[in-house]
Protein backbone atom coordinates (compact mmCIF):
# COMPACT_ATOMS: atom_id res chain seq x y z
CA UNK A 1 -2.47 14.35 -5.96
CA UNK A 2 0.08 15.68 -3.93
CA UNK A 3 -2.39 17.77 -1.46
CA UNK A 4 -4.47 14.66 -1.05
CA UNK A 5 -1.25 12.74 -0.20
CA UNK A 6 -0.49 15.17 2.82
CA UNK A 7 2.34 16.89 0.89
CA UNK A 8 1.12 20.21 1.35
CA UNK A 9 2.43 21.39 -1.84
CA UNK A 10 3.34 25.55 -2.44
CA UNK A 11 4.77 27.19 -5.37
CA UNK A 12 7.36 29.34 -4.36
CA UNK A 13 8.24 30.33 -7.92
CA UNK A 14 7.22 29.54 -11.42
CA UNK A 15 9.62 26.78 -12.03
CA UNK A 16 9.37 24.78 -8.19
CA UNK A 17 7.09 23.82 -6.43
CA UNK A 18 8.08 23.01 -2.49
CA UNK A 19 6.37 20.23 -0.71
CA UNK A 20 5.84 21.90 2.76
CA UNK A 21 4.83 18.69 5.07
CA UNK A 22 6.23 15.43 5.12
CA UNK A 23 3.26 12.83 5.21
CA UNK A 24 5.61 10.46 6.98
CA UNK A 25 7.16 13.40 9.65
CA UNK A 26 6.88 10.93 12.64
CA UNK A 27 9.10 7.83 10.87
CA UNK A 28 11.02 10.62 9.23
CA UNK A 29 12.72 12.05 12.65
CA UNK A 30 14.22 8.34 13.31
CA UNK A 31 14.94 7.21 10.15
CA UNK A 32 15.31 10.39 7.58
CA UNK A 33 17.46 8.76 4.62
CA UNK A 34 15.25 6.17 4.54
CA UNK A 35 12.07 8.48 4.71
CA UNK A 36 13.68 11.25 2.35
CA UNK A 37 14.96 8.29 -0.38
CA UNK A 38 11.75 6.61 -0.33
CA UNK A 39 9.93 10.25 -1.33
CA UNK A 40 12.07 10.95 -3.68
CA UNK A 41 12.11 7.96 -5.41
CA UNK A 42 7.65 7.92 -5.37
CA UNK A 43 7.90 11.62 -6.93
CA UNK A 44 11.02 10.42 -9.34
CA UNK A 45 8.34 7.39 -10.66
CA UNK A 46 5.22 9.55 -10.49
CA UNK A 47 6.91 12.57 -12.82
CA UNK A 48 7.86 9.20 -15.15
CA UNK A 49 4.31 7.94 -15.12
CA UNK A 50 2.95 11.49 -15.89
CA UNK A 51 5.93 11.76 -18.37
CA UNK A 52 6.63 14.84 -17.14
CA UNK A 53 10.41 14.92 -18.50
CA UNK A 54 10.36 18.70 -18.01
CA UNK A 55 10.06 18.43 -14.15
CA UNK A 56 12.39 16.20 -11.77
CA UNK A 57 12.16 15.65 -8.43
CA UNK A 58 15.08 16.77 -6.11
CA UNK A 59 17.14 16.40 -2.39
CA UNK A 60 16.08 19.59 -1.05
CA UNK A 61 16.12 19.16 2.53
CA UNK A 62 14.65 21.85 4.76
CA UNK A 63 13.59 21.64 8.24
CA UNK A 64 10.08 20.82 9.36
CA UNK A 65 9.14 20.19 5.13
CA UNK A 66 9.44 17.48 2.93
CA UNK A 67 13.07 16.97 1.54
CA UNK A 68 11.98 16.44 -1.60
CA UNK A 69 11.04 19.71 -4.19
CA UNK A 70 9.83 19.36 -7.55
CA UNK A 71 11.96 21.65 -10.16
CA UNK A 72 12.06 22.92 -13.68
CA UNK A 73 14.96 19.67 -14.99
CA UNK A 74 18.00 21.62 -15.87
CA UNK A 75 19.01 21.01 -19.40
CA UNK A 76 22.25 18.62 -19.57
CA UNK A 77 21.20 16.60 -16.44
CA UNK A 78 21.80 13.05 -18.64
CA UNK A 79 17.63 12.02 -19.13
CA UNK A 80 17.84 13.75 -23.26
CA UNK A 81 19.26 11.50 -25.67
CA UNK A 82 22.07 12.95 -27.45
């Protein structure tokens, strides 16, 4: 999904997977918080419709890329119940 979305995704190690192009890299030079929020919140709500509670989508920003990175969730980051 992510390749056919223009993400351009690469694993650069077993646990993350960096989303090399920015599908919206025109908009995103004049507006990037608004560009970089609105990715992060699709990925957020497409790892939640997958229920993919292992993986979470983070900030990552990184010049000429995607700011967003999908990561192994760190334990204690407040989504287990406990």
């Amino acid at each position: 999904m992510l390749d056919r979305q223009g993400f351009e995704p690469a694993r650069e190690a077993p646990d993350r997977l960096r989303l090399r192009n920015c599908p919206f890299h025109p908009l995103a030079a004049q507006a990037p918080d608004l560009v970089c929020g609105m990715n992060h919140a699709f990925l957020t709500g497409y790892l939640q419709g997958l229920r993919a509670p292992a993986v979470e989508a983070v900030l990552a920003p990184s010049p000429g890329e995607c700011c967003v990175e999908l990561r192994h969730a760190e334990a204690g980051d407040g989504t287990a119940a406990g």
